[in-house]
Protein backbone atom coordinates (compact mmCIF):
# COMPACT_ATOMS: atom_id res chain seq x y z
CA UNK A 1 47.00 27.08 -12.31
CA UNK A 2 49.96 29.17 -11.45
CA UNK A 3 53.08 27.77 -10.08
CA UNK A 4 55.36 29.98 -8.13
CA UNK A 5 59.53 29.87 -7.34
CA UNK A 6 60.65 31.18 -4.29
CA UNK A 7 64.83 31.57 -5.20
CA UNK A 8 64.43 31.50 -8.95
CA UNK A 9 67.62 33.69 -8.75
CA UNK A 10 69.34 30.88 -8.05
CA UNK A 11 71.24 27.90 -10.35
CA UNK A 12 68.50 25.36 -9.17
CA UNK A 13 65.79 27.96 -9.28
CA UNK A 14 66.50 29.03 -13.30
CA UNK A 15 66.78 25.60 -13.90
CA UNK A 16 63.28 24.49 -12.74
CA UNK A 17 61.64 27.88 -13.90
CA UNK A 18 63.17 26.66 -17.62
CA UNK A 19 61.29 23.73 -17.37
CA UNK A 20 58.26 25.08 -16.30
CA UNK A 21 57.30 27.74 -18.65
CA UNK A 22 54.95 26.59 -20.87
CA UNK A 23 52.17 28.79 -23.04
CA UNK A 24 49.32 27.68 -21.07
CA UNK A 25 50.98 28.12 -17.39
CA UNK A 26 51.52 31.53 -15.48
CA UNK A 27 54.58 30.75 -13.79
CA UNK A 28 55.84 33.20 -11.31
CA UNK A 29 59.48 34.28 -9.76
CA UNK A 30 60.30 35.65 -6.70
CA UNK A 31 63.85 36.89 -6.44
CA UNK A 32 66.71 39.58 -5.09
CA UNK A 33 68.81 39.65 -8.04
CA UNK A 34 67.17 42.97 -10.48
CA UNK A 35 69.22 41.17 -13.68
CA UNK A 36 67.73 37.80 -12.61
CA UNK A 37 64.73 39.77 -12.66
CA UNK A 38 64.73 41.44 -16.39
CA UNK A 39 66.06 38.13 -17.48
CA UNK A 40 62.75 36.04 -16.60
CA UNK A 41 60.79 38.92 -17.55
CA UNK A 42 61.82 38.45 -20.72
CA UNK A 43 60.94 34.87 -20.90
CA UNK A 44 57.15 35.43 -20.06
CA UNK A 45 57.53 35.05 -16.22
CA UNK A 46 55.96 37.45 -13.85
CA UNK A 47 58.64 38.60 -11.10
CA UNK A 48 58.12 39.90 -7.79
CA UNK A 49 61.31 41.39 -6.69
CA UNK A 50 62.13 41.27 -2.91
CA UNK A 51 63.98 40.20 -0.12
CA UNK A 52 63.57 36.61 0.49
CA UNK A 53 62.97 36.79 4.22
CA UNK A 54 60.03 39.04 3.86
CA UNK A 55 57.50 36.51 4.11
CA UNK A 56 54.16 38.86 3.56
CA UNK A 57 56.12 40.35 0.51
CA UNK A 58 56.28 36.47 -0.46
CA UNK A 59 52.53 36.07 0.94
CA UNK A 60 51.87 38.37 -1.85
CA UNK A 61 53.68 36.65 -4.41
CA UNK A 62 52.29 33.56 -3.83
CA UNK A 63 48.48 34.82 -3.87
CA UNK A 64 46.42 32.52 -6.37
CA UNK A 65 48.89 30.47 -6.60
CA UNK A 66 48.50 26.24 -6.78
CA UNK A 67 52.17 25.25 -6.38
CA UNK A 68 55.05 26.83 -5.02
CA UNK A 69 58.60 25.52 -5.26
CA UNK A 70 61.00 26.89 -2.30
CA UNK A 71 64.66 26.66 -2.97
CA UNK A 72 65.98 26.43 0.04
CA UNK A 73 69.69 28.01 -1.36
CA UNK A 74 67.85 31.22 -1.54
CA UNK A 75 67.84 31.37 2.44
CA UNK A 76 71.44 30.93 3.15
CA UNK A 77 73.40 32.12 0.02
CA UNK A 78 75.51 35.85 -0.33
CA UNK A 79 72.61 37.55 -0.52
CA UNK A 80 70.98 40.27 2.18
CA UNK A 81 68.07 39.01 4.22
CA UNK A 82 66.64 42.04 6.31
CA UNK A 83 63.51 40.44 7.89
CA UNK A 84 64.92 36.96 9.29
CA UNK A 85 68.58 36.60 10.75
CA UNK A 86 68.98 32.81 10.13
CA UNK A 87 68.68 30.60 7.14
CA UNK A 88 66.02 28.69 9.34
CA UNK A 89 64.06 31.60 10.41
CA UNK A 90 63.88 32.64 7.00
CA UNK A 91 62.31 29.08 5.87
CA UNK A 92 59.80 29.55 8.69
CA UNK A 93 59.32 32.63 6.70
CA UNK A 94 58.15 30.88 3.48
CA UNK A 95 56.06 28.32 4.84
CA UNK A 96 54.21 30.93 6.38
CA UNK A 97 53.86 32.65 3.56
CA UNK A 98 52.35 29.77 1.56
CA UNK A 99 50.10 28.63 4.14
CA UNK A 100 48.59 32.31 4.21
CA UNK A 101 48.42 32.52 0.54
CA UNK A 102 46.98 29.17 0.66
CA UNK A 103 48.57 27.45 -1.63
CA UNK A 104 47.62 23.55 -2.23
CA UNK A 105 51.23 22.45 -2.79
CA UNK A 106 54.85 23.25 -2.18
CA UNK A 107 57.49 21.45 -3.37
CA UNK A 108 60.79 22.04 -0.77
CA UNK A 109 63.72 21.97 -3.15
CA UNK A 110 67.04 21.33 -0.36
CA UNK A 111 70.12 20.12 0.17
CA UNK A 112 71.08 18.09 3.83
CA UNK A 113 69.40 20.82 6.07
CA UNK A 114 65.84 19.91 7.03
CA UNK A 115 62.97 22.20 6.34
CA UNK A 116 60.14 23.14 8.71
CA UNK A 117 56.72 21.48 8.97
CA UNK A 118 54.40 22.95 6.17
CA UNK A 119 50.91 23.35 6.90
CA UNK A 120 49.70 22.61 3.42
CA UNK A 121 48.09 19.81 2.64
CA UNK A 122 50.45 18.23 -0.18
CA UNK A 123 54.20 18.33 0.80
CA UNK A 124 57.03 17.18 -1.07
CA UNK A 125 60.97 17.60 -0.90
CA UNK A 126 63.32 17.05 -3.40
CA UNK A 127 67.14 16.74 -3.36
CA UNK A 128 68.60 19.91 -5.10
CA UNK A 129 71.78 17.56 -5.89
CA UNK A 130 69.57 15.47 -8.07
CA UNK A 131 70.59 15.47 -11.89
CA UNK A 132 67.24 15.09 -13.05
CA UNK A 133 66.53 17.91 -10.39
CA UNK A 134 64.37 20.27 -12.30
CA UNK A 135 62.35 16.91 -14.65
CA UNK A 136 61.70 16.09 -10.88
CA UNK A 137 59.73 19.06 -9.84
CA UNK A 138 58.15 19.66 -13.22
CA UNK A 139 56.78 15.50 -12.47
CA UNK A 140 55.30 16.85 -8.72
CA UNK A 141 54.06 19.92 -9.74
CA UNK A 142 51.97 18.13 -12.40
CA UNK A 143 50.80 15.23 -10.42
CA UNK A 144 47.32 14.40 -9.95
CA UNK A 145 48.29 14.34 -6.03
CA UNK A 146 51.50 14.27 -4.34
């Protein structure tokens, strides 16, 4: 079942996409950065390229998916966010965005700001300071349940 990251374009993001790919998987990027983009093309990932507070463009994305993993960095870092003015709108955004795709699980990846309610019905956050951040994800994204 296809797993999705929302801010693979970023350090934590790479990092749990690495550990993700596998033969049998379809594993999925969204991100801003077009080198980012060529880069996980070229490991066997499909890439939507977008801004990250367009939440239908990230509907999209996320279509079919089971699992998507939103790193929260993506919503407040350098880059330009058209759609959403705040790093909290643009969360909003996402979990929109997954609840419309309907995706089973999501998997909040964040540092100390809280994220918002998720509609879904399986819900996890983990700590993006974690050393054993990306082992972590790849363990809730192949749970029976979480």
């Amino acid at each position: 079942m296809p797993v999705i990251v929302i801010g693979a374009d970023t350090p934590s993001g790479r990092e749990i996409i690495e550990r993700l790919l596998s033969p049998d998987r379809e594993v999925r990027a969204f991100v801003t950065d077009p080198d980012t983009a060529e880069s996980l093309r070229g490991m066997g990932v499909k890439v939507a390229l977008g801004d990250v507070s367009d939440d239908s463009h990230i509907a999209g994305a996320c279509l079919n998916c089971f699992s998507a993993v939103l790193v929260t960095e993506a919503a407040a870092d350098h880059r330009q966010r058209s759609f959403a003015p705040t790093p909290h709108q643009v969360l909003q955004g996402w979990s929109r965005a997954v609840q419309s795709a309907a995706v089973r699980r999501v998997i909040w990846v964040a540092g100390d700001d809280p994220v918002p309610e998720t509609a879904i019905a399986e819900v996890a956050t983990v700590d993006r300071s974690r050393p054993d951040l990306a082992e972590a994800v790849y363990a809730l994204d192949q749970a029976a349940h979480i």
